[in-house]
Protein backbone atom coordinates (compact mmCIF):
# COMPACT_ATOMS: atom_id res chain seq x y z
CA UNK A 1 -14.08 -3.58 -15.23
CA UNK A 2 -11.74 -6.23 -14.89
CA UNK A 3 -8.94 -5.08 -12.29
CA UNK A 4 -5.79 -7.29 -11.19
CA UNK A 5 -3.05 -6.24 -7.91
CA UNK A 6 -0.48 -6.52 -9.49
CA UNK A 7 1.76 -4.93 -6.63
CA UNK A 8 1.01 -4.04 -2.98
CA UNK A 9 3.16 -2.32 -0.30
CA UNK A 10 2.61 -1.75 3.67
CA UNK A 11 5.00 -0.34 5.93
CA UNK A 12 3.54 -1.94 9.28
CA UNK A 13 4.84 -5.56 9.75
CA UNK A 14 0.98 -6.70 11.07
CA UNK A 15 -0.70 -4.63 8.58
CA UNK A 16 1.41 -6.99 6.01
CA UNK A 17 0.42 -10.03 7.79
CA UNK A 18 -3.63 -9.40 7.78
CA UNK A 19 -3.01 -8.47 3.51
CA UNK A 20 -0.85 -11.71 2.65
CA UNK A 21 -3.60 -13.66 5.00
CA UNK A 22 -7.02 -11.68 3.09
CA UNK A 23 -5.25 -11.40 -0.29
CA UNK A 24 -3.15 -14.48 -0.77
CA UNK A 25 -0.12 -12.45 -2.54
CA UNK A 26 3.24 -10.99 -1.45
CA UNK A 27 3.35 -7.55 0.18
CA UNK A 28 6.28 -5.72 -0.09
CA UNK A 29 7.85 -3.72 3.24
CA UNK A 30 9.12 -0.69 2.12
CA UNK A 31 8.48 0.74 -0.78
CA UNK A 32 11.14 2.99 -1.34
CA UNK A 33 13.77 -0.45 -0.74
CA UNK A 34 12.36 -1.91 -4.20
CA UNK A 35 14.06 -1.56 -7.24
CA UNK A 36 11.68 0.00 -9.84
CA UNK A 37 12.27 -3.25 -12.61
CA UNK A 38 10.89 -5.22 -9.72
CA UNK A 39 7.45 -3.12 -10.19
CA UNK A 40 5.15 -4.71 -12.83
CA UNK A 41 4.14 -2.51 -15.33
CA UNK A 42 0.06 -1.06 -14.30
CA UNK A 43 -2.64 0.88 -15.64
CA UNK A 44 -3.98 2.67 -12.24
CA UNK A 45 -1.63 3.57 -9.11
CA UNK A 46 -3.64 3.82 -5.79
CA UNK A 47 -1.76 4.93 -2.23
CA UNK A 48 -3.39 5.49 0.83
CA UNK A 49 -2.05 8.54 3.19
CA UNK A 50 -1.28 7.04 7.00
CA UNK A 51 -3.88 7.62 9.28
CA UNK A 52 -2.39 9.60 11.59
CA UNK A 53 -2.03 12.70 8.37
CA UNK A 54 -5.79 12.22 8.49
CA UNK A 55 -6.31 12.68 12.38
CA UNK A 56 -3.83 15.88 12.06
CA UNK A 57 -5.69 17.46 9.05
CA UNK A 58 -8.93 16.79 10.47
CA UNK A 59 -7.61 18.76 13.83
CA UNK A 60 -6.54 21.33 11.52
CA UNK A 61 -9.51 21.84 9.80
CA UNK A 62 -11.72 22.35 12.67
């Protein structure tokens, strides 16, 4: 499979620094700042949940 970024978003300001840095491309802040036409058109749409919904589910669970 051939697979391109074509977009990428991150909400903590070192977080965004360490992607630019590994990935070489632009990450947006906010995602909910962007204007949609800005947002190239893309086959597959992956998000990640924070961490910290992880750590509170987990608590849950158990």
């Amino acid at each position: 499979m051939d697979a391109k970024c074509v977009f990428s978003s991150e909400l903590d300001k070192y977080a965004q620094t360490t992607y630019q840095a590994d990935f070489r491309e632009i990450c947006y802040r906010d995602i909910t700042t962007i204007k949609t036409k800005l947002i190239p058109d893309f086959d597959i749409l992956l998000e990640a949940f924070p961490v910290n919904f992880l750590v509170l589910l987990a608590q849950e669970i158990n």
